[in-house]
N, C-alpha and C. Protein backbone atom coordinates (compact mmCIF):
# COMPACT_ATOMS: atom_id res chain seq x y z
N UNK A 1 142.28 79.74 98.47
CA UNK A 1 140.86 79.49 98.26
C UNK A 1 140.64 79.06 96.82
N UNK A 2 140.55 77.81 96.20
CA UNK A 2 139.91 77.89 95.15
C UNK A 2 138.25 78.28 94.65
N UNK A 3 138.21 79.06 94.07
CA UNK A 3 137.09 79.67 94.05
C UNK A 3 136.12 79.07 92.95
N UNK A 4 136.56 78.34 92.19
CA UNK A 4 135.70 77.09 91.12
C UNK A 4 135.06 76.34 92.08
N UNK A 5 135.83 75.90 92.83
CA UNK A 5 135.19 75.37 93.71
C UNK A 5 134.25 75.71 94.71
N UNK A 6 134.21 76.99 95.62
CA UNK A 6 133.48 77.40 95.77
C UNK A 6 132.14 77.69 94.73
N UNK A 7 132.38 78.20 93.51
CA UNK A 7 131.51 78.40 92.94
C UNK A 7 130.35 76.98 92.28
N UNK A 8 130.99 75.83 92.81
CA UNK A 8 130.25 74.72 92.53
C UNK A 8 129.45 74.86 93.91
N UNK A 9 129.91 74.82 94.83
CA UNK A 9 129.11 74.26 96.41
C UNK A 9 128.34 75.89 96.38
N UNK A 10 128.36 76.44 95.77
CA UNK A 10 127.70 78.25 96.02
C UNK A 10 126.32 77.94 95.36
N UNK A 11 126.59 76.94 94.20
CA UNK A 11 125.35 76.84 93.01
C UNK A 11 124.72 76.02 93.70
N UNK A 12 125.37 74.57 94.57
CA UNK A 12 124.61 73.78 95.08
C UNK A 12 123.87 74.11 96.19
N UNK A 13 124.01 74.60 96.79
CA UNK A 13 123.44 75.68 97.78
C UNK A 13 122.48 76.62 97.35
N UNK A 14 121.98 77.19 96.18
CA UNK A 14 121.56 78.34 95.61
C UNK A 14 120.35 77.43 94.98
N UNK A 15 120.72 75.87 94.20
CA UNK A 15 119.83 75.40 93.71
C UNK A 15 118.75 75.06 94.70
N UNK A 16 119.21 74.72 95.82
CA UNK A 16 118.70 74.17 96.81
C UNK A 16 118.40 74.59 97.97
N UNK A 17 118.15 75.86 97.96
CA UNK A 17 117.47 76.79 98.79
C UNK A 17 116.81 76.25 99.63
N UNK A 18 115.57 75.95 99.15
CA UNK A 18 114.02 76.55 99.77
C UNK A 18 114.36 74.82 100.87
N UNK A 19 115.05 74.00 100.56
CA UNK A 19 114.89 72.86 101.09
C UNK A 19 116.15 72.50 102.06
N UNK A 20 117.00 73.35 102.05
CA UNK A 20 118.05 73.21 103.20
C UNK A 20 117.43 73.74 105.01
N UNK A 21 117.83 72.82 105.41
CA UNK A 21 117.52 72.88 106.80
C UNK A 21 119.26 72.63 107.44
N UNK A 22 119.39 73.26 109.00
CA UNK A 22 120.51 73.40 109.56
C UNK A 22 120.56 71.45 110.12
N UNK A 23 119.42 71.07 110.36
CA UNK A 23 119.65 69.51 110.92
C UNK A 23 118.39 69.02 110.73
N UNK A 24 118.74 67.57 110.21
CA UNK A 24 117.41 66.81 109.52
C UNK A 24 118.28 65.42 109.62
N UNK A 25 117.32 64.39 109.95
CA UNK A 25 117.24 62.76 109.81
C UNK A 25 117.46 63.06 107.94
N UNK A 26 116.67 63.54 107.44
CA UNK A 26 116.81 63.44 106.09
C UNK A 26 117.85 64.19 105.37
N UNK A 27 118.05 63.82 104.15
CA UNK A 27 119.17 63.92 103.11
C UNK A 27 118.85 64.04 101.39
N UNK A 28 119.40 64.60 101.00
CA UNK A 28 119.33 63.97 99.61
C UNK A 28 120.95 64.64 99.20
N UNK A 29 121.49 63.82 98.26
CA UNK A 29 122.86 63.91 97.76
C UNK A 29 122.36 64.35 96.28
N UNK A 30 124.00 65.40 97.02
CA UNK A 30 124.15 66.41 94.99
C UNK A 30 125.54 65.78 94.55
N UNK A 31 125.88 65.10 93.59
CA UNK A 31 127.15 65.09 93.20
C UNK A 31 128.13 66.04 93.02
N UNK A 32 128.90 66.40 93.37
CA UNK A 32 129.53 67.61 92.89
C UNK A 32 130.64 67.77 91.77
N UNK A 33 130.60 66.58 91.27
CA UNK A 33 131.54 66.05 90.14
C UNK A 33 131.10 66.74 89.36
N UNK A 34 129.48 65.80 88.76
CA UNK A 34 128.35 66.59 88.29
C UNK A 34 127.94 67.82 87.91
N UNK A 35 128.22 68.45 89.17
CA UNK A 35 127.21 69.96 89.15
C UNK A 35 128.85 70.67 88.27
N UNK A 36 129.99 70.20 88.64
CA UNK A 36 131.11 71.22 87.83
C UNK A 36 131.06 71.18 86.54
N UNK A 37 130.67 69.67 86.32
CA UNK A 37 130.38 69.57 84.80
C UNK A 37 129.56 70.24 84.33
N UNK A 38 128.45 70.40 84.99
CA UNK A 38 127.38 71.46 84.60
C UNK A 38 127.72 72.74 84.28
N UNK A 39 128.62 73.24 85.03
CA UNK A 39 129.03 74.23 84.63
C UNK A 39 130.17 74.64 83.96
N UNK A 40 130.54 73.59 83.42
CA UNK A 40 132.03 73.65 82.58
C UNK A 40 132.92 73.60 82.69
N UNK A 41 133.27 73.08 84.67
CA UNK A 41 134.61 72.79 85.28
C UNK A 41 135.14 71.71 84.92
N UNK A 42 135.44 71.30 83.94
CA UNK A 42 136.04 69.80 83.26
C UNK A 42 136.68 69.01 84.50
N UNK A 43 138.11 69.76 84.98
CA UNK A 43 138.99 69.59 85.77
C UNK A 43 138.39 68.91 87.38
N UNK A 44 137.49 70.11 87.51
CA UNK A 44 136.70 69.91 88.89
C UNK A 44 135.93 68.59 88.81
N UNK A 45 135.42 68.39 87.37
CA UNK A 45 134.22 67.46 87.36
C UNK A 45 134.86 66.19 87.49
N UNK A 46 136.34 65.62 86.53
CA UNK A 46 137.02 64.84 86.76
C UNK A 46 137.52 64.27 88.75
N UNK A 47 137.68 65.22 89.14
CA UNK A 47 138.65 65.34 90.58
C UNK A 47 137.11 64.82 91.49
N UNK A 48 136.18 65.71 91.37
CA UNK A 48 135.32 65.43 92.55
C UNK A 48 133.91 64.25 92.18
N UNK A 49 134.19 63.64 91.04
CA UNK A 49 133.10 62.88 90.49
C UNK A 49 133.04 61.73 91.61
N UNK A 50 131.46 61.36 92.07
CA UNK A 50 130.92 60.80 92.52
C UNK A 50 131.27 60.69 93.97
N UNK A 51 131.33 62.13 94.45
CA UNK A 51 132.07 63.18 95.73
C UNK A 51 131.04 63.66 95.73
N UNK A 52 129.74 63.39 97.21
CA UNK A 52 128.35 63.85 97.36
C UNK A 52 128.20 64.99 98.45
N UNK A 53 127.63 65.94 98.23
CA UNK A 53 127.13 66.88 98.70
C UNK A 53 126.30 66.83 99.53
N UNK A 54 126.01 66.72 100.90
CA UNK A 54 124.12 66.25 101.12
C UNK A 54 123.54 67.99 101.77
N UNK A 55 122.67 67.82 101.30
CA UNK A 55 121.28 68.48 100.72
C UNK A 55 120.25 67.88 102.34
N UNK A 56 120.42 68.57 103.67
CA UNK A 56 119.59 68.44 104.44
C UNK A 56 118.13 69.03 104.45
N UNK A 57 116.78 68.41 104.44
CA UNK A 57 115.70 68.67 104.09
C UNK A 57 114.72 67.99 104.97
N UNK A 58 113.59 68.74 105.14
CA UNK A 58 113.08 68.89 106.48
C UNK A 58 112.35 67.08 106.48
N UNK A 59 111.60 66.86 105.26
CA UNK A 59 111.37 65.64 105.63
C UNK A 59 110.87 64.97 103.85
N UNK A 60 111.01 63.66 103.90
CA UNK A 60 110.97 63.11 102.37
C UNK A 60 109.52 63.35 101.71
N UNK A 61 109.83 63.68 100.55
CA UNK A 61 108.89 64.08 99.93
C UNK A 61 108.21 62.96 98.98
N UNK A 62 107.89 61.76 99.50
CA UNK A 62 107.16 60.95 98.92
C UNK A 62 108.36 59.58 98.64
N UNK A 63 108.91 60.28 97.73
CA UNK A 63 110.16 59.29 96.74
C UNK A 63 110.47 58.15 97.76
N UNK A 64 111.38 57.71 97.25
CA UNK A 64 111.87 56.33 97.90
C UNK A 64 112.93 56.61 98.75
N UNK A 65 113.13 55.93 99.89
CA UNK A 65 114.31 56.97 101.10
C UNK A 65 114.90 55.13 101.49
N UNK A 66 115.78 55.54 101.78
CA UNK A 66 116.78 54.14 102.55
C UNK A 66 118.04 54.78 103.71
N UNK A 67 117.61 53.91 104.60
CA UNK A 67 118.35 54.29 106.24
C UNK A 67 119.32 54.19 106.20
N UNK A 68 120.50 55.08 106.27
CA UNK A 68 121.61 54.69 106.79
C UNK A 68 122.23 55.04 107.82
N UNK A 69 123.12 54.32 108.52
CA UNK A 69 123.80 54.75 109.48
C UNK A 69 124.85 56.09 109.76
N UNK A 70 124.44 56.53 110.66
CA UNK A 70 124.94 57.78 110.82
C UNK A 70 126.61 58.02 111.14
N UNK A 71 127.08 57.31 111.55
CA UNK A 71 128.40 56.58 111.54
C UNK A 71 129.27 56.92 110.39
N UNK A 72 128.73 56.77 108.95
CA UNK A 72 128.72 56.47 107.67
C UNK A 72 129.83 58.50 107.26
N UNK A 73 129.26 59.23 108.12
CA UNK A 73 129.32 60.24 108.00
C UNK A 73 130.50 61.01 108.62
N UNK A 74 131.73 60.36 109.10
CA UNK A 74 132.81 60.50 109.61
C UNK A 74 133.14 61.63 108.76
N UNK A 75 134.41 62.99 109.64
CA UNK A 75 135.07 63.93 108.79
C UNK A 75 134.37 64.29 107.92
N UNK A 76 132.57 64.93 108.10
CA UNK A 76 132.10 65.64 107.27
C UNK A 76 131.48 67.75 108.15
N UNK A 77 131.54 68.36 106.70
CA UNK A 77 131.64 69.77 107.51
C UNK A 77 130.42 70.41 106.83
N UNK A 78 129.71 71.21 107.45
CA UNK A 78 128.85 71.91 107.10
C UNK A 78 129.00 72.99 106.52
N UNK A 79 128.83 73.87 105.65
CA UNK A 79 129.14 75.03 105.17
C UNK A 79 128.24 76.19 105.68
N UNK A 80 127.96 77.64 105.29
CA UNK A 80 127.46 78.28 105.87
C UNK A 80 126.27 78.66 105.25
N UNK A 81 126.21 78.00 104.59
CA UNK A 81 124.89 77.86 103.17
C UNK A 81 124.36 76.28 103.59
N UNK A 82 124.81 75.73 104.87
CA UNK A 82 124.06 74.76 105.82
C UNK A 82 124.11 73.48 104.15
N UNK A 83 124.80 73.45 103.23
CA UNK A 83 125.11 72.45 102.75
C UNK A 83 126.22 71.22 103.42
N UNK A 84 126.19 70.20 103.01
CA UNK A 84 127.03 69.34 104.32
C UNK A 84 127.75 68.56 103.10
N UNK A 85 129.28 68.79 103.67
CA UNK A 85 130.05 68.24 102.52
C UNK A 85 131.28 67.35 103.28
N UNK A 86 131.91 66.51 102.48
CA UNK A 86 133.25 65.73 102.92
C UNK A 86 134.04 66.46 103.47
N UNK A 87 134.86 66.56 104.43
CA UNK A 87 135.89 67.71 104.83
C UNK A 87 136.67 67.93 104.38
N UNK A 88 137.31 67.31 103.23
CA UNK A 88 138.43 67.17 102.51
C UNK A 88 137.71 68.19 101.67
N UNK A 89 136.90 68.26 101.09
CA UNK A 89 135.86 68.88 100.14
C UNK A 89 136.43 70.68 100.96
N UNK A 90 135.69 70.41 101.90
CA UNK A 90 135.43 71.91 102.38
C UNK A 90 136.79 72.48 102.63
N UNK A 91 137.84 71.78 102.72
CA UNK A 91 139.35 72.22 102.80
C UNK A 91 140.16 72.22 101.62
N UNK A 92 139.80 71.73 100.83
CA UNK A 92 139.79 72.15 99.32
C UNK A 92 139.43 73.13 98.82
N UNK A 93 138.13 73.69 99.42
CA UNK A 93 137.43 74.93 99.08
C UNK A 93 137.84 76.34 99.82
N UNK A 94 138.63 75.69 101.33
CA UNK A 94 139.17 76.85 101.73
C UNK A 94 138.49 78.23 102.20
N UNK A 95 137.16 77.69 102.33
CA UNK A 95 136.27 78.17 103.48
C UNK A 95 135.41 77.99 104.52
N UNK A 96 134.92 78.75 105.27
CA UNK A 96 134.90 78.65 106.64
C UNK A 96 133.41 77.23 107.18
N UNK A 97 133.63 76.53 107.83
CA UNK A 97 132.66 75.46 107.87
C UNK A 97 132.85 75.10 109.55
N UNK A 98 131.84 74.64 110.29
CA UNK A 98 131.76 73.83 111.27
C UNK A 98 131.58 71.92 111.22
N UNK A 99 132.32 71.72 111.66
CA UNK A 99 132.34 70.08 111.72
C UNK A 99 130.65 69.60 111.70
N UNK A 100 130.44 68.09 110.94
CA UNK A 100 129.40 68.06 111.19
C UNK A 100 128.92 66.67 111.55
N UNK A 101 128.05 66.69 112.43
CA UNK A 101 127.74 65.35 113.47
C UNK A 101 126.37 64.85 113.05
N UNK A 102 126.21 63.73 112.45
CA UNK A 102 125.38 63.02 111.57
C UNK A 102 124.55 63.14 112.46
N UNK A 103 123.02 62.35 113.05
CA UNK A 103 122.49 61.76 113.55
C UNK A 103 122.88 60.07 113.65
N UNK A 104 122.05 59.15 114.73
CA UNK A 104 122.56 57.87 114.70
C UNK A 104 121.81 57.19 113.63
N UNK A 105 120.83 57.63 113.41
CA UNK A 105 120.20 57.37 111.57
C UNK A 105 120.32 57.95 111.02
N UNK A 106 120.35 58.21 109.77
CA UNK A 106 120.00 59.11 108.71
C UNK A 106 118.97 58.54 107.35
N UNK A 107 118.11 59.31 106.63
CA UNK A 107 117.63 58.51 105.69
C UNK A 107 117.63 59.44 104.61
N UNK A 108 118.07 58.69 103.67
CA UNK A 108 118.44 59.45 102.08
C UNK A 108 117.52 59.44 101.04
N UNK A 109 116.60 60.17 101.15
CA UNK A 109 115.74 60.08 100.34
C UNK A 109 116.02 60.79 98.41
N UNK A 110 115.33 60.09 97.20
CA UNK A 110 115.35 59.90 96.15
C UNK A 110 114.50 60.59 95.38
């Protein structure tokens, strides 16, 4: 289990509480490169930079959103903090996740 890692997808999850939903058309992406840097994982921030997190949310909050195909979303896993990550990601992290099945749209809102 690397647990840096966990402790990045734990924060992204934690930041993003009040707005995670188990299934949503909508999205918004956390970098997770990013968020390690944030917290001082140099190593992590290097390895997983511009490696997105999505952030399911019940519906867009104004900002600017663009459709994408749900397709797009191959070999991705949900965590149990209902964050939705690359599977490679979540097997890196070495904890427990269910596969996860896009919708045939999705829209990513900004």
């Amino acid at each position: 289990m690397n647990t840096d890692l966990n402790r990045v997808l734990d924060t992204i999850g934690a930041e993003n509480a009040d707005l995670l939903r188990d299934t949503s058309r909508y999205y918004k992406e956390v970098d997770i490169g990013r968020q390690a840097e944030r917290l001082g994982l140099d190593d992590l921030a290097q390895r997983y930079r511009n490696v997105n997190a999505l952030v399911l949310v019940q519906a867009p909050d104004g900002g600017m959103s663009v459709r994408i195909d749900g397709r797009t979303f191959v070999d991705y896993a949900q965590l149990d903090s209902r964050v939705v990550v690359p599977g490679r990601v979540a097997r890196d992290a070495g904890r427990p996740f269910k596969p996860y099945t896009a919708m045939d749209s999705m829209v990513l809102v900004f």
